[in-house]
C-alpha atoms as a PDB file:
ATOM      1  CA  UNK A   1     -37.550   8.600 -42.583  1.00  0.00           C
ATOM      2  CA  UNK A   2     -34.822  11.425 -40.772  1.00  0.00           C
ATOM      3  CA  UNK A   3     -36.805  10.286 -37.321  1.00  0.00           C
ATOM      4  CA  UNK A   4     -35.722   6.639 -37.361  1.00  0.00           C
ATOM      5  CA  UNK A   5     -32.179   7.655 -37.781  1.00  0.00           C
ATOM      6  CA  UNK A   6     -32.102  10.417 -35.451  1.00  0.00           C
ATOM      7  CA  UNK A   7     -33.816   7.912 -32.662  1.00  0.00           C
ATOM      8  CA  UNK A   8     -30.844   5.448 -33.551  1.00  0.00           C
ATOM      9  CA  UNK A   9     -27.935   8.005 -33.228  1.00  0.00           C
ATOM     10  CA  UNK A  10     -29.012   9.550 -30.005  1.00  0.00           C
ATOM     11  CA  UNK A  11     -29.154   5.746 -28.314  1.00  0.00           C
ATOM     12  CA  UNK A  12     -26.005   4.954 -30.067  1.00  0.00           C
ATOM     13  CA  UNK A  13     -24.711   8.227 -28.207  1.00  0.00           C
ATOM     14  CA  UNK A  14     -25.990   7.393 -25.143  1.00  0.00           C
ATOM     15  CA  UNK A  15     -25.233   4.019 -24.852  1.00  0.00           C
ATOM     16  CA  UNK A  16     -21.352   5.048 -25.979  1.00  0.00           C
ATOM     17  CA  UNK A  17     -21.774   7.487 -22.622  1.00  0.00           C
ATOM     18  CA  UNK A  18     -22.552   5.279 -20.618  1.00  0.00           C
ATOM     19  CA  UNK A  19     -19.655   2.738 -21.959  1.00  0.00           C
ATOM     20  CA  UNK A  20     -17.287   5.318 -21.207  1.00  0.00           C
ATOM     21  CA  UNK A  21     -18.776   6.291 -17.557  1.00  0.00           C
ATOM     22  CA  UNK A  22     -18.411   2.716 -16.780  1.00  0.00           C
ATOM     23  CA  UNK A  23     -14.882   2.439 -17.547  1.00  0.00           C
ATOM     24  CA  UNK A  24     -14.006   5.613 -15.883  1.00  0.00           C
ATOM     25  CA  UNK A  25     -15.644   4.821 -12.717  1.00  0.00           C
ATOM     26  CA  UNK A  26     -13.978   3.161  -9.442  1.00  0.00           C
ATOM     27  CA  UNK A  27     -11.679   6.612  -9.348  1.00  0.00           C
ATOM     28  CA  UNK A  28      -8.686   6.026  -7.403  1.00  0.00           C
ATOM     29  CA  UNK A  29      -8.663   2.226  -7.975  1.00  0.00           C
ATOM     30  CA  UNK A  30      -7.490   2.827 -11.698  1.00  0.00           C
ATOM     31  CA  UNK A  31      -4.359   0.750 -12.999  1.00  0.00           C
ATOM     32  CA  UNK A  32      -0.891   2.125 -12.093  1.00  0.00           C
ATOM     33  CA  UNK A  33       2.093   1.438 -14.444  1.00  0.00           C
ATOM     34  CA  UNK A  34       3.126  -1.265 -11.994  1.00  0.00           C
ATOM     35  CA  UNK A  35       0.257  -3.576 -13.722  1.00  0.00           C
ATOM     36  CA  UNK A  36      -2.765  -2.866 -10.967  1.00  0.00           C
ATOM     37  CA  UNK A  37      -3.396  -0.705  -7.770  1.00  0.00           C
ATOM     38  CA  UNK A  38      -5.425  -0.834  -4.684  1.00  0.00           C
ATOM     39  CA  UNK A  39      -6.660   1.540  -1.915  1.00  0.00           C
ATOM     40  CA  UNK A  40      -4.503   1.224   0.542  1.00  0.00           C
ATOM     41  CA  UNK A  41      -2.932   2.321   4.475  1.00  0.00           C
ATOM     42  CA  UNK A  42      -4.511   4.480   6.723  1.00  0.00           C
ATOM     43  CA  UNK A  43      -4.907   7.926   8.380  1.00  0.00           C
ATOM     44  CA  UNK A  44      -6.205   8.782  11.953  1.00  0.00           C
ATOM     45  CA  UNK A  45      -9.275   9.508  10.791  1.00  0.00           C
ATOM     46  CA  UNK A  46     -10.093   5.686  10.756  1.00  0.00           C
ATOM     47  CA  UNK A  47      -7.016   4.922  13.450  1.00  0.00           C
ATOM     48  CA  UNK A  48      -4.676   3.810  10.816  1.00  0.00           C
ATOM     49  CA  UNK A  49      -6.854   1.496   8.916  1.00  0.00           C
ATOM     50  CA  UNK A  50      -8.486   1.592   5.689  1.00  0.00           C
ATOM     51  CA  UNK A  51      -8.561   3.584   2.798  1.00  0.00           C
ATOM     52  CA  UNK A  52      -7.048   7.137   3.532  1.00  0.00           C
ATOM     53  CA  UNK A  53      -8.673  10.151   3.051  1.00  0.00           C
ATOM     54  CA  UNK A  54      -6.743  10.738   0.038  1.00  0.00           C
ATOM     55  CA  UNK A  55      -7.530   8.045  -1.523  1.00  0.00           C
ATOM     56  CA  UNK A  56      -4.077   6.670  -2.325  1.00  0.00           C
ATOM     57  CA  UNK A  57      -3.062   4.010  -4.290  1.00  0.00           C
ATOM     58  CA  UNK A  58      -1.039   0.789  -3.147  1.00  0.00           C
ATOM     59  CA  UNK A  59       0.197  -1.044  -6.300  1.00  0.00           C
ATOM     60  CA  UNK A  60      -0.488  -4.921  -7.211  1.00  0.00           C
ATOM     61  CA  UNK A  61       3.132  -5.504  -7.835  1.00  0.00           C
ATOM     62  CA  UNK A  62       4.788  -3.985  -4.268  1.00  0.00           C
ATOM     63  CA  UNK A  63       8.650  -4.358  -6.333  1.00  0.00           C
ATOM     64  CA  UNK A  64      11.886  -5.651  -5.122  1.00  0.00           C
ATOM     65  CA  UNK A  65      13.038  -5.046  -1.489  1.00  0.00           C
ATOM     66  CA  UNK A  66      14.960  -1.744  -0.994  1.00  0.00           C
ATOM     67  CA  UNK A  67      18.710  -1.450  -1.416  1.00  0.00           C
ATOM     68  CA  UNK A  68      20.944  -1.939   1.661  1.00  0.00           C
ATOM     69  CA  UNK A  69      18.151  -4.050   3.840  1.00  0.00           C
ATOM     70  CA  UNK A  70      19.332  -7.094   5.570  1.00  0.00           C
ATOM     71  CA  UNK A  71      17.841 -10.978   5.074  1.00  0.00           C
ATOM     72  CA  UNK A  72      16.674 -11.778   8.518  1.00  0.00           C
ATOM     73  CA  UNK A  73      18.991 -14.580  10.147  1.00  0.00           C
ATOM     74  CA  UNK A  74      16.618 -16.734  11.314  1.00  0.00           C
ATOM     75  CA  UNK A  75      13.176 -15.177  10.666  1.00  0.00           C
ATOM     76  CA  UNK A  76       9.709 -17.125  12.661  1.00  0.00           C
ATOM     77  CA  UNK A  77       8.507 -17.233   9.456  1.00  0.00           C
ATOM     78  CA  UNK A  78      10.840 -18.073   6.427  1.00  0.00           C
ATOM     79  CA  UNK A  79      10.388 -17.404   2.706  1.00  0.00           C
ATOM     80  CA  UNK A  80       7.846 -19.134   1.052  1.00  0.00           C
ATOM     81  CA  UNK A  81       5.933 -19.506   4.985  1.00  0.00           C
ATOM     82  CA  UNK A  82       1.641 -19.891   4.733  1.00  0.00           C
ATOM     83  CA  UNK A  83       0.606 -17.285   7.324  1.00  0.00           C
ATOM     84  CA  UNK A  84      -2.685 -15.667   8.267  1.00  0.00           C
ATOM     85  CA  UNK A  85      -2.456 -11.687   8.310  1.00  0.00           C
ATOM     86  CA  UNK A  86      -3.777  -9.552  11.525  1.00  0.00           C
ATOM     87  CA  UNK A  87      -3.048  -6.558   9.969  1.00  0.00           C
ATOM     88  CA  UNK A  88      -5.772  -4.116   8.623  1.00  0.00           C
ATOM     89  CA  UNK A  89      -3.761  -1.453   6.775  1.00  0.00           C
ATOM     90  CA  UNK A  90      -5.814  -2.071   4.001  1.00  0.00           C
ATOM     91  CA  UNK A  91      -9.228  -2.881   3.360  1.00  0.00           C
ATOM     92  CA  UNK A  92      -9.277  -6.732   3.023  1.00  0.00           C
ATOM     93  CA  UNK A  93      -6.546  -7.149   4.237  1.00  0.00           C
ATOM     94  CA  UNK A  94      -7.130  -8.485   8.119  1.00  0.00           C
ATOM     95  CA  UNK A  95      -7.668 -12.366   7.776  1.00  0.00           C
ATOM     96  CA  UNK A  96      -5.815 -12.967   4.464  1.00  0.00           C
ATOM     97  CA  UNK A  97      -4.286 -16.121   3.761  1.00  0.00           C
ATOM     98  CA  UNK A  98      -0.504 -14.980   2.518  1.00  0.00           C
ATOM     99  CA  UNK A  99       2.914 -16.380   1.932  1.00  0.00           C
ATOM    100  CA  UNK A 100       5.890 -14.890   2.991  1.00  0.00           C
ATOM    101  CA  UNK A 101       8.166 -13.503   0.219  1.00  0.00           C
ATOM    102  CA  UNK A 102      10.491 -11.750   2.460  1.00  0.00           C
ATOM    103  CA  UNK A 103      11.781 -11.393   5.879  1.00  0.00           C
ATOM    104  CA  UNK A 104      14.472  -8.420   7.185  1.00  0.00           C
ATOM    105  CA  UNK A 105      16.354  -7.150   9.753  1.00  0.00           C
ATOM    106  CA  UNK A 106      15.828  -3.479   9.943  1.00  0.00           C
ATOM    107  CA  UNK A 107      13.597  -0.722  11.649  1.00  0.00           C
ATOM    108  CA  UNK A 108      10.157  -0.144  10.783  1.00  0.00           C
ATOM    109  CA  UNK A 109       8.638   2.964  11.281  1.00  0.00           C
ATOM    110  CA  UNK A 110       4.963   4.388  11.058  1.00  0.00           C
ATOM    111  CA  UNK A 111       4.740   8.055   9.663  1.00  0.00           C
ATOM    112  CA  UNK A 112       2.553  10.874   9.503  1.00  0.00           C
ATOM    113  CA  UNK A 113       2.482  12.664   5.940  1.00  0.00           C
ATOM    114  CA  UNK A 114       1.716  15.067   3.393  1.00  0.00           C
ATOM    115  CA  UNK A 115       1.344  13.332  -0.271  1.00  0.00           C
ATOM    116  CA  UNK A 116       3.215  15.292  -2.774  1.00  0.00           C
ATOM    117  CA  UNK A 117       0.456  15.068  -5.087  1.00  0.00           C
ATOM    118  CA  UNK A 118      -1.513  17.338  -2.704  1.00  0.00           C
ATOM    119  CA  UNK A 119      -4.430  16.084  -0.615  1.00  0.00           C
ATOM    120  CA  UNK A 120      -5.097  15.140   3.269  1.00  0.00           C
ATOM    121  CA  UNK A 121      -1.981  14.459   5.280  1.00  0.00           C
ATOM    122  CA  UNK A 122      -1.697  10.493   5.725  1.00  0.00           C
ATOM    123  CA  UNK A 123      -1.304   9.526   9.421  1.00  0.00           C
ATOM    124  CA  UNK A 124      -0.062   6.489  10.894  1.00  0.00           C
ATOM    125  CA  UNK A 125       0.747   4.810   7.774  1.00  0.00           C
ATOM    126  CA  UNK A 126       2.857   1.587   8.157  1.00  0.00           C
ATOM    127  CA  UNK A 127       4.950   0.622   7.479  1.00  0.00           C
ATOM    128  CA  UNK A 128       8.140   1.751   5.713  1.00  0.00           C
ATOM    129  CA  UNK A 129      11.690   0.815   6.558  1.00  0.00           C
ATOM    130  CA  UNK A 130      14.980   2.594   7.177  1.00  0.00           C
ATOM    131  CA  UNK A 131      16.189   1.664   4.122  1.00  0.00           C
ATOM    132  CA  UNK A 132      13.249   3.742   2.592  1.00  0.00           C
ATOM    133  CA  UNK A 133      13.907   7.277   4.501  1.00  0.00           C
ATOM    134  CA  UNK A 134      16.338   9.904   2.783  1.00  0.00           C
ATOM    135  CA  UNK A 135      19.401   9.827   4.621  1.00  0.00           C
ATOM    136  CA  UNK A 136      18.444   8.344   7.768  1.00  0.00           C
ATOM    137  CA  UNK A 137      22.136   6.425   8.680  1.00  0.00           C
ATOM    138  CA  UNK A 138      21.828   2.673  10.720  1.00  0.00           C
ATOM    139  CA  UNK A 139      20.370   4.281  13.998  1.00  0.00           C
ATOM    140  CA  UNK A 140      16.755   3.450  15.025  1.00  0.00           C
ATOM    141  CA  UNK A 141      15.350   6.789  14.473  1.00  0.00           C
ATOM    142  CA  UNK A 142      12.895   8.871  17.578  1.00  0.00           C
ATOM    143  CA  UNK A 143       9.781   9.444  17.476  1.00  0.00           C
ATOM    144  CA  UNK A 144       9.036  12.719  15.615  1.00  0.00           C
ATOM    145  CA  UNK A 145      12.022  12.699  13.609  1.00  0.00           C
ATOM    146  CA  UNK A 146      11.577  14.639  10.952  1.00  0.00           C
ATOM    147  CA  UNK A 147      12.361  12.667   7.233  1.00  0.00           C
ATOM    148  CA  UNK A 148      11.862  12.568   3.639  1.00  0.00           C
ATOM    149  CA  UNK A 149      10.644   9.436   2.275  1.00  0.00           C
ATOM    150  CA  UNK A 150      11.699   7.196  -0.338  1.00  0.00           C
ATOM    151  CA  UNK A 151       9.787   4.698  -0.478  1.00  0.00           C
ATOM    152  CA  UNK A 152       6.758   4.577  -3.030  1.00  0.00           C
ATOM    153  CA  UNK A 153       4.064   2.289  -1.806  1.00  0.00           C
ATOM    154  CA  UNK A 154       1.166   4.856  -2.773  1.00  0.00           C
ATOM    155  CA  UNK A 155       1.599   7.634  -5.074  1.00  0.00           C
ATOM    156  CA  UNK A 156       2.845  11.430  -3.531  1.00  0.00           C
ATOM    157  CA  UNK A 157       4.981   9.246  -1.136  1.00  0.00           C
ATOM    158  CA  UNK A 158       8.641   9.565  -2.575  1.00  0.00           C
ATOM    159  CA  UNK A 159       9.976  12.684  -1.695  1.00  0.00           C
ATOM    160  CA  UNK A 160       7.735  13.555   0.754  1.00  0.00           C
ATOM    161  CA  UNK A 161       8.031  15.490   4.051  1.00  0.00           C
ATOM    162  CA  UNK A 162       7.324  13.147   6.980  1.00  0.00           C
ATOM    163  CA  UNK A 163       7.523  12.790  10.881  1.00  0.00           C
ATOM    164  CA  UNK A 164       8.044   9.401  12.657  1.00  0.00           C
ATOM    165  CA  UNK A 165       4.968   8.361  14.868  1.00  0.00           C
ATOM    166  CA  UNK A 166       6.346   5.235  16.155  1.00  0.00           C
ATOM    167  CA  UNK A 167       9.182   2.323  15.345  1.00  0.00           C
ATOM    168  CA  UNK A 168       9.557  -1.286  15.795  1.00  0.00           C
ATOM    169  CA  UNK A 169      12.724  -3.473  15.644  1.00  0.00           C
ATOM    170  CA  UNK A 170      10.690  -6.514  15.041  1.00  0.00           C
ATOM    171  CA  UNK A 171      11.369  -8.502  11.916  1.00  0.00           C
ATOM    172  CA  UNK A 172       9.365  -6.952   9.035  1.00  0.00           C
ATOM    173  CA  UNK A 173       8.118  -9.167   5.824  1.00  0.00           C
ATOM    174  CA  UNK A 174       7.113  -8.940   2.008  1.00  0.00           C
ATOM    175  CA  UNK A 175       3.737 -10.552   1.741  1.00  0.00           C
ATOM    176  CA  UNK A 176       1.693 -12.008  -1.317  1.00  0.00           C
ATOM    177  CA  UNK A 177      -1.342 -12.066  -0.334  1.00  0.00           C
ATOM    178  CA  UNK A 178      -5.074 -12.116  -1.904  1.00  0.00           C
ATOM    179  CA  UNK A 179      -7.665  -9.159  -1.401  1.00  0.00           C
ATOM    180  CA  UNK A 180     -11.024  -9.218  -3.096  1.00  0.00           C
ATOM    181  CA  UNK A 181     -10.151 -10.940  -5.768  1.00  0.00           C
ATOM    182  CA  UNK A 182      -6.665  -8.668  -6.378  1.00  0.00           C
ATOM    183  CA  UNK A 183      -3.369 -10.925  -6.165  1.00  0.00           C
ATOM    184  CA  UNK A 184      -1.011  -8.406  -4.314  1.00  0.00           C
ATOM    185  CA  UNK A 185       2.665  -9.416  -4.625  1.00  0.00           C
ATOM    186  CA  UNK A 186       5.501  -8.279  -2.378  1.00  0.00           C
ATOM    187  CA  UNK A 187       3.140  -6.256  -0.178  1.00  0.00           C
ATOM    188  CA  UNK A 188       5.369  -4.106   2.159  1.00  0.00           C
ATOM    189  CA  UNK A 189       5.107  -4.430   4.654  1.00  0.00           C
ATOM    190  CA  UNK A 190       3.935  -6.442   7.687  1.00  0.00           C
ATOM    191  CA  UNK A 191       5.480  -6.976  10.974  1.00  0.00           C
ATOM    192  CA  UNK A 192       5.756 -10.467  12.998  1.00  0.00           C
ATOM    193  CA  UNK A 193       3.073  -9.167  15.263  1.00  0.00           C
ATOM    194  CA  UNK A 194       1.073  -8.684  12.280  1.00  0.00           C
ATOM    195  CA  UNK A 195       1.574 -12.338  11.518  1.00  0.00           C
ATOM    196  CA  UNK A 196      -0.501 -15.245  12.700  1.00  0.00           C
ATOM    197  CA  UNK A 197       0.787 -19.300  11.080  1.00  0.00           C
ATOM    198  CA  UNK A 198      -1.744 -20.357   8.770  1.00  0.00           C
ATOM    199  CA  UNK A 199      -4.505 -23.005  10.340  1.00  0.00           C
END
């Protein structure tokens, strides 16, 4: 009679194991408190593309613009624009149908970093804007600048220690786009480069 009920609780253990390894699994692609996440920008290991090494997370919900950054005048592609994406900072990312959800006059910079959280430096992640660097006045800032960051697009970014790799003047957007499935909203960023119209 005890065998029955023994063979019963050990598959009811089990099968609660295997519940909970499910749920836990997909590591770095958990949810963040902004609603959602998603592997995101690059390192030179993979040229600035893809996942990094780190395995950081970009959140679903990107936030409001930063403080202090300018509308662009007369942007190629307006608010509420259908464009096709060249960029690959992200896995999914390269080909994605998105709409424009904001355009700015500023610089953008790509950065080479050390998360806070600990982990692999992060190289040639783009983008972030000046708006989004400790300090750094209205002057287009040189390569290798050293700067601590503001912005949080992944998680050990804010506060952390960083050196400029390159810079662009070009108009930078705020992207909604779609990636496997995952709506990401106000995506920054993307420069016009990056940028193809829709067809």
């Amino acid at each position: 009679m005890r065998k029955p009920i023994a063979t019963a609780l050990a598959a009811g253990v089990l099968g609660g194991a295997l519940v909970l390894a499910g749920c836990s699994s997909g590591g770095s692609d958990q949810a963040s408190p902004s609603g959602g996440s998603h592997q995101g920008h690059g390192n030179g290991q993979s040229g600035g593309t893809g996942s990094s090494a780190a395995g950081m997370d970009h959140p679903m919900d990107g936030g409001p613009a930063p403080a202090g950054i300018k509308n662009a005048a007369s942007p190629k592609y307006p608010v509420g624009t259908k464009v096709k994406l060249t960029a690959d900072h992200m896995e999914g990312m390269k080909g994605a149908k998105a709409t424009i959800a904001g355009a700015y006059d500023t610089y953008t910079y790509a950065v080479n970093f050390t998360p806070t959280t600990g982990g692999d430096p992060v190289t040639d992640h783009k983008w972030v804007v000046q708006q989004e660097i400790r300090d750094a006045g209205d002057k287009r800032l040189a390569d290798g600048t050293k700067v601590t960051l503001e912005a949080e697009h992944m998680d050990g970014m804010k506060g952390a220690k960083a050196t400029i790799a390159s810079s662009t003047g070009q108009t930078v957007y705020m992207v909604d786009y779609e990636s496997d499935g995952m709506e990401m909203t106000n995506h920054k960023w993307v420069t016009q480069s990056e940028i193809q119209p829709a067809s």
